[in-house]
C-alpha atoms as a PDB file:
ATOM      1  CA  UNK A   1      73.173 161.451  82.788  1.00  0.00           C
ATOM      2  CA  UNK A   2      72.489 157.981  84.127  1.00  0.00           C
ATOM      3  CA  UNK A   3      74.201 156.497  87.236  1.00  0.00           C
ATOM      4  CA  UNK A   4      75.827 153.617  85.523  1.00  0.00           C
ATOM      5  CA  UNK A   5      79.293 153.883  86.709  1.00  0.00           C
ATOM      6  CA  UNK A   6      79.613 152.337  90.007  1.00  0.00           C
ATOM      7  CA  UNK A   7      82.204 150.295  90.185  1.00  0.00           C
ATOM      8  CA  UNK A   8      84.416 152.458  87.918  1.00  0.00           C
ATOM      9  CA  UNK A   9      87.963 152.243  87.902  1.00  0.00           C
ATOM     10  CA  UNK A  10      90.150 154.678  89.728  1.00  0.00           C
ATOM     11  CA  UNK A  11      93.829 155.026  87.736  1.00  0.00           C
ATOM     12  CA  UNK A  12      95.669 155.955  90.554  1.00  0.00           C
ATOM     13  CA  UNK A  13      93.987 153.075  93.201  1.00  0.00           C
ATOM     14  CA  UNK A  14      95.399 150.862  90.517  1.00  0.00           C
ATOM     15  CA  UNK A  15      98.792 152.059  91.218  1.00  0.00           C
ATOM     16  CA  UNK A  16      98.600 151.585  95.120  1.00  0.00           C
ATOM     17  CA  UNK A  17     101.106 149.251  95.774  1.00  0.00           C
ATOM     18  CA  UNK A  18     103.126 148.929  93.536  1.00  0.00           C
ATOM     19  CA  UNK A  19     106.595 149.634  93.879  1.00  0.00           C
ATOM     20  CA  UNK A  20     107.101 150.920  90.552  1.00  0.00           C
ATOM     21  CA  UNK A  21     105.074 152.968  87.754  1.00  0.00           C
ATOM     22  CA  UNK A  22     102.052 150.924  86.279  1.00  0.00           C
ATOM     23  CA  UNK A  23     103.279 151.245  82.598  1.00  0.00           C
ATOM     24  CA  UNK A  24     106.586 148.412  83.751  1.00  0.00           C
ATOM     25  CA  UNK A  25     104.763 145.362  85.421  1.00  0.00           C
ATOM     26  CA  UNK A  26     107.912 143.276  84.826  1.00  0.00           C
ATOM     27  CA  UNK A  27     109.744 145.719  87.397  1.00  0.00           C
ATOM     28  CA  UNK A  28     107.718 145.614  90.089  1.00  0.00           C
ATOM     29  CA  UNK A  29     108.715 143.780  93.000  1.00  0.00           C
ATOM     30  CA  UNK A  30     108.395 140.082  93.936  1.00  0.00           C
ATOM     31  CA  UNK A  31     106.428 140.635  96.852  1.00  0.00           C
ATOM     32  CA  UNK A  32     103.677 143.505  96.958  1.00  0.00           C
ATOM     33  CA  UNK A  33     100.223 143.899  98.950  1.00  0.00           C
ATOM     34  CA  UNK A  34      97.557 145.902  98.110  1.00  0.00           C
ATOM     35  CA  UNK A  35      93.646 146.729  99.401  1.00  0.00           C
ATOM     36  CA  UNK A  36      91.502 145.571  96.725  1.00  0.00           C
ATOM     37  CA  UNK A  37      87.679 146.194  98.046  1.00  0.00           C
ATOM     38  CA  UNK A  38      89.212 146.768 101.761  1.00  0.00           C
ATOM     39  CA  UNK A  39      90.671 143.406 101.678  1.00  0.00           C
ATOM     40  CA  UNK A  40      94.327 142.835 101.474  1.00  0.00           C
ATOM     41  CA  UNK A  41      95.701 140.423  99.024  1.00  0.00           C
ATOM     42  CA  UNK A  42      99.664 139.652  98.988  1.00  0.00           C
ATOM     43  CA  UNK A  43     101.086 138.999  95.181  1.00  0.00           C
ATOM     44  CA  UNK A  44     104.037 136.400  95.212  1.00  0.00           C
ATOM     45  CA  UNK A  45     106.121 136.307  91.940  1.00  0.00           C
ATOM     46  CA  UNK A  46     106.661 132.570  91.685  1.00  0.00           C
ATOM     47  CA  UNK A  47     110.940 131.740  92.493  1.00  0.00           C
ATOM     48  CA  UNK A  48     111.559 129.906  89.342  1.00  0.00           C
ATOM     49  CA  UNK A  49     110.746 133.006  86.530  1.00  0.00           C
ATOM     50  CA  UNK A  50     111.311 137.147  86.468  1.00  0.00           C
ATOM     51  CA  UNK A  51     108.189 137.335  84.165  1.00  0.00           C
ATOM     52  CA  UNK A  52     105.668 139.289  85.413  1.00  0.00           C
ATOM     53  CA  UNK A  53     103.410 136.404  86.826  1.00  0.00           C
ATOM     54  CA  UNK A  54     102.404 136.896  90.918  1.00  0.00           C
ATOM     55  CA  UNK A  55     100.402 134.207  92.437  1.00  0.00           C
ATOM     56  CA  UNK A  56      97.657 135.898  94.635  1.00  0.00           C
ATOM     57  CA  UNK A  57      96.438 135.271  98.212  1.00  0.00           C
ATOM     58  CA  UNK A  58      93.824 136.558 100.525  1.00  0.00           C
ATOM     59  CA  UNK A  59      93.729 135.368 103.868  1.00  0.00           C
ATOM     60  CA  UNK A  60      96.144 132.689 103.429  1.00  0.00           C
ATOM     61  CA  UNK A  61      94.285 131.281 100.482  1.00  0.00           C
ATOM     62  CA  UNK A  62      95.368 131.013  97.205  1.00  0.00           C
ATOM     63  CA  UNK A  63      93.381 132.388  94.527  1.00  0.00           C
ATOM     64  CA  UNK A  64      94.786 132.037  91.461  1.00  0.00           C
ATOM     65  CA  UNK A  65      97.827 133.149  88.947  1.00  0.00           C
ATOM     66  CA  UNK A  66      97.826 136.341  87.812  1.00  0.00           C
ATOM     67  CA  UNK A  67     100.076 138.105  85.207  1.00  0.00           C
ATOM     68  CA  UNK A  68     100.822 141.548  83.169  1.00  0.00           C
ATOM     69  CA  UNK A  69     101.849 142.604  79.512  1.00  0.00           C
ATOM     70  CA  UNK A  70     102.246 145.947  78.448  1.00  0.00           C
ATOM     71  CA  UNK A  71      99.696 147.086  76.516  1.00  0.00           C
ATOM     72  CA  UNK A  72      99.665 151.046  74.962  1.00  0.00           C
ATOM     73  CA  UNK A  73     101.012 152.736  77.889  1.00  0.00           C
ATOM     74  CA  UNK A  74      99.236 150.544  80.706  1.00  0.00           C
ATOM     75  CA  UNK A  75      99.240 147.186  81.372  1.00  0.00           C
ATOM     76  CA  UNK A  76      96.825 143.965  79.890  1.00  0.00           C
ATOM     77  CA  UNK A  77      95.798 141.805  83.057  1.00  0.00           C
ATOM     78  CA  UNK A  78      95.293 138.441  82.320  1.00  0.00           C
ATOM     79  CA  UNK A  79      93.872 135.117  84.755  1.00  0.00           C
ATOM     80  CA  UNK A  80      96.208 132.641  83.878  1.00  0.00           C
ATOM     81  CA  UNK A  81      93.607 129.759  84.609  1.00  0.00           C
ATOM     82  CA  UNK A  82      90.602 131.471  82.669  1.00  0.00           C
ATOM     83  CA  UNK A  83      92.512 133.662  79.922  1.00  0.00           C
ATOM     84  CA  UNK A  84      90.205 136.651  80.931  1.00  0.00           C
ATOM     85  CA  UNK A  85      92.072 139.900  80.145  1.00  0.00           C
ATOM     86  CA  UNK A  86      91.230 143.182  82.095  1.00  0.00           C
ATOM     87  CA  UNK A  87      92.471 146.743  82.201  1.00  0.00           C
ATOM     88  CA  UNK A  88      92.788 146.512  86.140  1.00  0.00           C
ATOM     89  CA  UNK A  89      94.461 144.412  88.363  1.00  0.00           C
ATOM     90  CA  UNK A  90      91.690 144.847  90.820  1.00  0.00           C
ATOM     91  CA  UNK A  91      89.151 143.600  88.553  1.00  0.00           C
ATOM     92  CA  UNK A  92      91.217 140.522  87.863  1.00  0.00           C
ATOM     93  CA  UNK A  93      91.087 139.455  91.635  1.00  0.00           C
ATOM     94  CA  UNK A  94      87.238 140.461  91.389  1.00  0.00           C
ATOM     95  CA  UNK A  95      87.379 137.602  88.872  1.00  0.00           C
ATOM     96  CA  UNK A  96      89.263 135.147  91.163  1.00  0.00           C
ATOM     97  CA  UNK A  97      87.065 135.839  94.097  1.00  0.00           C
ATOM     98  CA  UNK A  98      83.792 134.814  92.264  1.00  0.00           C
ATOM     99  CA  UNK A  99      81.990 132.094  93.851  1.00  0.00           C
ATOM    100  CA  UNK A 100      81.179 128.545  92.605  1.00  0.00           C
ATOM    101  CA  UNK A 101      77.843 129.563  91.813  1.00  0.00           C
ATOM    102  CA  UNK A 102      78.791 132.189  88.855  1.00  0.00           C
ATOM    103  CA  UNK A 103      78.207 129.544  86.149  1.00  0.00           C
ATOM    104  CA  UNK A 104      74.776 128.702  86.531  1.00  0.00           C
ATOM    105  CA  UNK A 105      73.761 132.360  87.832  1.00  0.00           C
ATOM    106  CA  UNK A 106      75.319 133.513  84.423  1.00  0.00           C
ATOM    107  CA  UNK A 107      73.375 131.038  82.819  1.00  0.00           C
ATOM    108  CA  UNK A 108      70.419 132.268  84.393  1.00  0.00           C
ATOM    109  CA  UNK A 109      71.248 135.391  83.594  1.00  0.00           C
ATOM    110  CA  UNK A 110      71.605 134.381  79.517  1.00  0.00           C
ATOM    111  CA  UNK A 111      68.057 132.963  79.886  1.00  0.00           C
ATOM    112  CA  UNK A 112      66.542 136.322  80.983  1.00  0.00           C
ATOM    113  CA  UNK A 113      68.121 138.014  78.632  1.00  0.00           C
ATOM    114  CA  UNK A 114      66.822 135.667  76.092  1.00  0.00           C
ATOM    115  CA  UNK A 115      62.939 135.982  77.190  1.00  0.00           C
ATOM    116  CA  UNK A 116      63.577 139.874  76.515  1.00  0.00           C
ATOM    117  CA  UNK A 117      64.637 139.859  73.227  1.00  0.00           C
ATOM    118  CA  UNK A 118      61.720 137.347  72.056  1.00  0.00           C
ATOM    119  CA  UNK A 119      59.560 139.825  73.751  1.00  0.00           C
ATOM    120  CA  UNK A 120      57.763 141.435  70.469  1.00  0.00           C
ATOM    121  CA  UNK A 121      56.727 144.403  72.783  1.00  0.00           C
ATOM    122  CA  UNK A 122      60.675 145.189  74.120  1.00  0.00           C
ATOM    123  CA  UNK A 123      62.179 148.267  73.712  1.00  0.00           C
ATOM    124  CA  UNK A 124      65.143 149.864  75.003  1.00  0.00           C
ATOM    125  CA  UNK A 125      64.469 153.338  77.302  1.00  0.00           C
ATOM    126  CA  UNK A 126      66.745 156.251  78.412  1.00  0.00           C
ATOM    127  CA  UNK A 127      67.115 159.310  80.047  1.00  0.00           C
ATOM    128  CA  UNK A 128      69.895 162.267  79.631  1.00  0.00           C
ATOM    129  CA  UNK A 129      68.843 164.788  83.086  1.00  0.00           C
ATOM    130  CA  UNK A 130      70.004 167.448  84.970  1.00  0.00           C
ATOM    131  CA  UNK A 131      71.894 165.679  87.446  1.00  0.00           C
ATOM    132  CA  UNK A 132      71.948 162.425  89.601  1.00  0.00           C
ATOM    133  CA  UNK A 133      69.624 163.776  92.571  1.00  0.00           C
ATOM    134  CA  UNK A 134      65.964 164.983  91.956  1.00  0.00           C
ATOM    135  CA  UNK A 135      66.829 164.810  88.492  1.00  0.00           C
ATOM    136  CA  UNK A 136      64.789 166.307  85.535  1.00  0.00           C
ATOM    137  CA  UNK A 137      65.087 165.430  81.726  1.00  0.00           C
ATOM    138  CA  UNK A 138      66.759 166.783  79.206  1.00  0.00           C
ATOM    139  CA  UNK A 139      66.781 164.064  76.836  1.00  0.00           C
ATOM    140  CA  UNK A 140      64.761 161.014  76.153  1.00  0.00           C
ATOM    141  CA  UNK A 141      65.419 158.372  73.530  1.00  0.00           C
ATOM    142  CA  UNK A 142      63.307 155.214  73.280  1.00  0.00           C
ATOM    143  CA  UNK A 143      64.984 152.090  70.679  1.00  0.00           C
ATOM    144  CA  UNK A 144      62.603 149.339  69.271  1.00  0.00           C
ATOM    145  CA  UNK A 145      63.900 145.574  69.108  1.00  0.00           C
ATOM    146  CA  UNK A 146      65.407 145.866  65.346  1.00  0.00           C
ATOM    147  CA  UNK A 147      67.582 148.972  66.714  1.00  0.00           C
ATOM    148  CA  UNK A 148      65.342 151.843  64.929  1.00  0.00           C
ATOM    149  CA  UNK A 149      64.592 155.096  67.291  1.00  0.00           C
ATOM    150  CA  UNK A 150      61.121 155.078  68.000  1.00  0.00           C
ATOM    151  CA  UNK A 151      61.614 158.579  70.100  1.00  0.00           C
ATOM    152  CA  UNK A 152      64.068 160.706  70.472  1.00  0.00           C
ATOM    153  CA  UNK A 153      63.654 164.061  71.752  1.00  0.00           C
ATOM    154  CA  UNK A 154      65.547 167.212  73.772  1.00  0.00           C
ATOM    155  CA  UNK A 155      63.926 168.002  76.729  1.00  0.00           C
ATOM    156  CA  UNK A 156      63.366 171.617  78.666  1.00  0.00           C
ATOM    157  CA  UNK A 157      64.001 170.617  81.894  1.00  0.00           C
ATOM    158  CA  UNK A 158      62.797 173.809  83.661  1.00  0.00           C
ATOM    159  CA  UNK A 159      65.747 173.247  86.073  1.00  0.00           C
ATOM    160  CA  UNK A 160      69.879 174.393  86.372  1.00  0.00           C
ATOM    161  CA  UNK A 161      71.579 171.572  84.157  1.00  0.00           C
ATOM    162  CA  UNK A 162      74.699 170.973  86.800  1.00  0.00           C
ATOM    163  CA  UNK A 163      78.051 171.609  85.564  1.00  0.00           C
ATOM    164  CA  UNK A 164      78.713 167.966  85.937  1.00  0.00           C
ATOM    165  CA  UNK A 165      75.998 166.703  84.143  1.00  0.00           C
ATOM    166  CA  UNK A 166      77.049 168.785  80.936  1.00  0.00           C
ATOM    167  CA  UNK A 167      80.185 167.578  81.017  1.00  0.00           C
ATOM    168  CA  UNK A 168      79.008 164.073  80.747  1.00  0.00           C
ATOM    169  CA  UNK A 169      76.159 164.436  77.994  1.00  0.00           C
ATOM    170  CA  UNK A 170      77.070 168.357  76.425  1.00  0.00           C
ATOM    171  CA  UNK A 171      73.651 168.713  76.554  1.00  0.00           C
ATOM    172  CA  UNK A 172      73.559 172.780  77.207  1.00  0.00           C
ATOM    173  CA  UNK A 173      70.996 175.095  78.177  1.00  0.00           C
ATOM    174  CA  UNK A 174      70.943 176.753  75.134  1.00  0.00           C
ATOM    175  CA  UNK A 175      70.681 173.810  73.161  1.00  0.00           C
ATOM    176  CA  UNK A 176      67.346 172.882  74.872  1.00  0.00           C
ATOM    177  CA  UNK A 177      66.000 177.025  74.653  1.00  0.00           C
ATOM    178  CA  UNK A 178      63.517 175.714  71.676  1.00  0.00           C
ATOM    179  CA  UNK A 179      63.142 172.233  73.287  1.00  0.00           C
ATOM    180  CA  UNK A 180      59.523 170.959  74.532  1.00  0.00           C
ATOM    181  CA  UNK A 181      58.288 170.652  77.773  1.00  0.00           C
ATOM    182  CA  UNK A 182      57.739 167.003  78.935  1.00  0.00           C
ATOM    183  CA  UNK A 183      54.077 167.921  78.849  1.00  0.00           C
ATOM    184  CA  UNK A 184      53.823 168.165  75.476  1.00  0.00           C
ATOM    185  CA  UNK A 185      55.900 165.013  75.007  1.00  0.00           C
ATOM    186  CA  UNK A 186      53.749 163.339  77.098  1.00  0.00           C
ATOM    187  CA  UNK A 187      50.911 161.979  74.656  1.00  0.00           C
ATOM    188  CA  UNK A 188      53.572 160.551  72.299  1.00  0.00           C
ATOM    189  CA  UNK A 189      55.289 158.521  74.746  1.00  0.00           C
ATOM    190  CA  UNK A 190      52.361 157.455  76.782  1.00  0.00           C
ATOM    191  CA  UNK A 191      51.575 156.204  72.875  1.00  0.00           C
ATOM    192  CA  UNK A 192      54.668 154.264  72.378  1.00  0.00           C
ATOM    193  CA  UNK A 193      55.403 152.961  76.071  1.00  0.00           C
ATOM    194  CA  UNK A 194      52.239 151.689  77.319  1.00  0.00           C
ATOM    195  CA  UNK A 195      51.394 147.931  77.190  1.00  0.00           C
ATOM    196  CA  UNK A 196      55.440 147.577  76.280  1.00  0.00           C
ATOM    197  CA  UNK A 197      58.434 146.535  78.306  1.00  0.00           C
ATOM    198  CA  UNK A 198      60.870 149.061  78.962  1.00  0.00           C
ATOM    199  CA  UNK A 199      64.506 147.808  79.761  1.00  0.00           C
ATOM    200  CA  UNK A 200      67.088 150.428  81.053  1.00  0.00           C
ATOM    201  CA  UNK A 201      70.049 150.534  82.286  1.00  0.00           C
ATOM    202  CA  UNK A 202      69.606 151.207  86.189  1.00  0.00           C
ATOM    203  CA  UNK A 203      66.231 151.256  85.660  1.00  0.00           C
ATOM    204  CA  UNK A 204      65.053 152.780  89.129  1.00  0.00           C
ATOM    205  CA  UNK A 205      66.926 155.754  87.986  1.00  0.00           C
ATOM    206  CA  UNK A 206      65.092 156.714  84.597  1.00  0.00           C
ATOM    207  CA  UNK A 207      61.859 154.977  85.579  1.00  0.00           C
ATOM    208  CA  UNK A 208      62.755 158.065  89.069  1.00  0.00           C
ATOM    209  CA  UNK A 209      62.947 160.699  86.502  1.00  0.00           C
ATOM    210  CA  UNK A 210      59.679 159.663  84.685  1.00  0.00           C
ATOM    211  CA  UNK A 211      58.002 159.496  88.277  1.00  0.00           C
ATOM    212  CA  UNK A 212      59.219 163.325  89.061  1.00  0.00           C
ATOM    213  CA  UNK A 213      58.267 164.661  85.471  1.00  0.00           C
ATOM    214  CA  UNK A 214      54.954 163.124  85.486  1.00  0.00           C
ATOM    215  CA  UNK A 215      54.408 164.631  89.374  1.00  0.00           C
ATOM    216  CA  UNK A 216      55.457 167.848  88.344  1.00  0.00           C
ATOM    217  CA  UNK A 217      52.865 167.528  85.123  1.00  0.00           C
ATOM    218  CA  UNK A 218      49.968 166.555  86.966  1.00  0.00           C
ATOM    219  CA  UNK A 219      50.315 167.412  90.453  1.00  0.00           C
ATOM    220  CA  UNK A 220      49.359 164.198  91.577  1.00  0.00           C
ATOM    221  CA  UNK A 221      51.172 161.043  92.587  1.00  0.00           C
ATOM    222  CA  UNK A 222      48.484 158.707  92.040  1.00  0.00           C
ATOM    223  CA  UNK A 223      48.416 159.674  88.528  1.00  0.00           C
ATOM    224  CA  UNK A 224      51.761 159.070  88.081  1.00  0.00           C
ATOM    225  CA  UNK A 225      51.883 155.926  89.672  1.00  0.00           C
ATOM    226  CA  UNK A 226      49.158 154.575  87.373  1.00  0.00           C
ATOM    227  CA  UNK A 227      50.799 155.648  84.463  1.00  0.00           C
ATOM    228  CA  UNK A 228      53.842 154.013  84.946  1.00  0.00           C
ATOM    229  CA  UNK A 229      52.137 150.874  85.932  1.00  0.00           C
ATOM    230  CA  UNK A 230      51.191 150.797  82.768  1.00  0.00           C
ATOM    231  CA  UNK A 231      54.812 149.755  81.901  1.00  0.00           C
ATOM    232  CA  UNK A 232      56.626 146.881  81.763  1.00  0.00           C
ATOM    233  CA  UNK A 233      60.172 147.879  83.793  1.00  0.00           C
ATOM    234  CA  UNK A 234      63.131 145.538  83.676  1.00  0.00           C
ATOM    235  CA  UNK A 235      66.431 146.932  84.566  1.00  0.00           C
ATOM    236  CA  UNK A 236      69.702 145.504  82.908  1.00  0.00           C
ATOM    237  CA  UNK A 237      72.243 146.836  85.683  1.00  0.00           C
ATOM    238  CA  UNK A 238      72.603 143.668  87.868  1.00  0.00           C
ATOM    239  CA  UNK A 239      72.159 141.027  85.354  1.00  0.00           C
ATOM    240  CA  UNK A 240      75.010 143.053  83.744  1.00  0.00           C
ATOM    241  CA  UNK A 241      77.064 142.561  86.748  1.00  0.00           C
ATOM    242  CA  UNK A 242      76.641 138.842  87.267  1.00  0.00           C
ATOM    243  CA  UNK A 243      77.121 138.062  83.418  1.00  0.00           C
ATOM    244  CA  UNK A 244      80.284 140.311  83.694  1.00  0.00           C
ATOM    245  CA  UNK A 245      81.308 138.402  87.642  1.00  0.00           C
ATOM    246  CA  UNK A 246      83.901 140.257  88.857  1.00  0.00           C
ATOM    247  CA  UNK A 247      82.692 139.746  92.749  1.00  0.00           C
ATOM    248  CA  UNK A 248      83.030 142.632  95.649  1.00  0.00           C
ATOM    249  CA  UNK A 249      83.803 140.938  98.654  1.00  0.00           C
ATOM    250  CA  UNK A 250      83.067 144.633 100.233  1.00  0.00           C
ATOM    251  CA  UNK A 251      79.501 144.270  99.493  1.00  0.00           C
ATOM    252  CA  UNK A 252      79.092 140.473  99.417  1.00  0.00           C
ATOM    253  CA  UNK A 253      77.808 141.258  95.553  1.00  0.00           C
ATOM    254  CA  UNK A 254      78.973 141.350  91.983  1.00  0.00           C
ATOM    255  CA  UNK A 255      80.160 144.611  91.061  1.00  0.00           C
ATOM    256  CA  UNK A 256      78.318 146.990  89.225  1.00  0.00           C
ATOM    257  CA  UNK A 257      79.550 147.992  85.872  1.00  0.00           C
ATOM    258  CA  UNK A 258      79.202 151.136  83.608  1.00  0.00           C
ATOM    259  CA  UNK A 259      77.461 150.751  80.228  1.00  0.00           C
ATOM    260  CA  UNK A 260      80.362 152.470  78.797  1.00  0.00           C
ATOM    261  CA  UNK A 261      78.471 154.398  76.096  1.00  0.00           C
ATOM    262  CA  UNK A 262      78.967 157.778  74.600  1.00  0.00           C
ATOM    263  CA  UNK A 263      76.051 159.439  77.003  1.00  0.00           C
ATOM    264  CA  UNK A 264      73.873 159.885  73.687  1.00  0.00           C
ATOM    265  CA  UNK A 265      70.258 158.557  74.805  1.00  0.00           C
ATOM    266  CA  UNK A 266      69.484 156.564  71.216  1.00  0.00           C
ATOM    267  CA  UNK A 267      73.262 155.493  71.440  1.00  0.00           C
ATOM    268  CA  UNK A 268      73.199 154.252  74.576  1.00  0.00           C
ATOM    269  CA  UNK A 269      69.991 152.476  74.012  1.00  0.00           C
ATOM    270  CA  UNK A 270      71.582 150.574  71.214  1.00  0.00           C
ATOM    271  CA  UNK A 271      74.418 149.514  73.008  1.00  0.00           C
ATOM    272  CA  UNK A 272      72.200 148.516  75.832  1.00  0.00           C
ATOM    273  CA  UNK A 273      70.740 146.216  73.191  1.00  0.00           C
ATOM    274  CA  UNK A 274      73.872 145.297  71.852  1.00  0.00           C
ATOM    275  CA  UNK A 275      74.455 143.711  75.703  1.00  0.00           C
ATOM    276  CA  UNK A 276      71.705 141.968  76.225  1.00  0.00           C
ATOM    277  CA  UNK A 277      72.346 140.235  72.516  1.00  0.00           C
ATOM    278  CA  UNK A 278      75.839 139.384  74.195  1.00  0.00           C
ATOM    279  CA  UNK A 279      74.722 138.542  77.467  1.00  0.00           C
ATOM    280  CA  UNK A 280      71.589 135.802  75.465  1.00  0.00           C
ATOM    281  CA  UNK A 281      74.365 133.429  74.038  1.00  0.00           C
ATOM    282  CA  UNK A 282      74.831 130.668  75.679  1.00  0.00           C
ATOM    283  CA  UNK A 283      78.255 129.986  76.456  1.00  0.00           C
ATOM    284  CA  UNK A 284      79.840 128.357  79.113  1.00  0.00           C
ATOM    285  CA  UNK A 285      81.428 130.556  81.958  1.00  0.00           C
ATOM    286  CA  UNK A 286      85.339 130.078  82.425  1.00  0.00           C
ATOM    287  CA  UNK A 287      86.631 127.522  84.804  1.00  0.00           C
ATOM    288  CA  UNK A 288      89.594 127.278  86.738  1.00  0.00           C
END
């Protein structure tokens, strides 16, 4: 259970302000406000058409043209100046509010993600736990460069698995009653993780878990340090974000995306690679 999902999408903040339900954009009304972040922004359907188009503004300031189709049972968001499409109207005004220096940070961005994946030595690391606080294992899957599992074991975390936390992974107690202790995992993946670098996905979180597993192992801090020293860490999270630029004006920062995978360690890995092959083409960022 990773901590990837700030910045999630709530279904019924979506719906705040709006005068009608979500699934008939064309129907809602010509003029509607709504907190997106904590920051107003008043929608103005333009005079001249009853499609459903609304011209945004915060503050006074126009931001751009935004408009709705329906899509399955909730609506497609489009930027009419960019022809980005996103489930939430919120996100779409996180696009609008990014600032003039997206393109080159996203080009920045493309570059790092480049220099990873001509990195002989990459691989891709994650960790199922317990929970989100003082978290313990439960599953750990390490994914070379060409996508092949180089480890992928259950874990025994020697701790309550929280409700939560099952829900998200279905990783049970009684599937892990035969599982190893990290301790005995331990010579295999100081074998395949030393002298590599390790990219994760929020990578203060699983490089955290390794930290309190190795503690618990050896009683000793120092120990643990030095053996994750021994480690390359990159962490994929923010450069997500910018690549992605949809811009919180709440915390001054691009927002923080979820990795969207299935909450299968080897799976997630791969996707995590599949990103970072996405994020390395070099493309230009949409203007408006």
């Amino acid at each position: 259970m990773r901590a990837d999902t700030v910045g999630a999408d709530d279904l019924a903040a979506e719906e705040k302000g709006a005068s009608v339900t979500i699934t008939d954009p064309a129907q809602w009304e010509d003029l509607f406000t709504r907190d997106i972040d904590e920051q107003p922004v008043q929608f103005v359907r333009p005079a001249d058409t009853d499609r459903p188009t609304w011209a945004a503004y915060e503050g006074g300031t126009y931001l751009g043209t935004v408009s709705a189709e329906p899509d399955g049972g909730r609506p497609l968001w489009h930027v009419q100046s960019t022809r980005e499409t996103y489930r939430s109207l919120d996100d779409v005004v996180r696009a609008l509010r990014r600032p003039t220096s997206w393109s080159r940070e996203r080009e920045q961005v493309s570059r790092w993600a480049r220099r990873l994946l001509s990195d002989e030595t990459l691989i891709a690391l994650d960790v199922e736990t317990t929970g989100l606080q003082n978290a313990f294992a439960v599953q750990i899957a390490v994914v070379g460069r060409d996508g092949s599992a180089l480890f992928n074991e259950y874990v025994q975390p020697d701790a309550v698995i929280e409700p939560a936390a099952i829900a998200v992974h279905g990783i049970t107690p009684e599937r892990l009653a035969s599982a190893p202790h990290f301790g005995q995992l331990l010579p295999t993946l100081t074998e395949i993780l030393h002298g590599r670098t390790a990219v994760a996905y929020h990578m203060d979180f699983d490089r955290g878990v390794f930290e309190r597993e190795l503690v618990r192992h050896h009683g000793d801090t120092t120990a643990a340090k030095e053996w994750l020293a021994r480690i390359r860490w990159e962490d994929a999270m923010a450069p997500y974000a910018v690549w992605r630029g949809l811009w919180s004006v709440k915390h001054d920062a691009y927002r923080n995306q979820p990795l969207g995978g299935p909450h299968d360690a080897v799976a997630d890995c791969k996707l995590l690679l599949a990103k970072l092959e996405r994020i390395a083409v070099a493309v230009a960022a949409p203007r408006w």
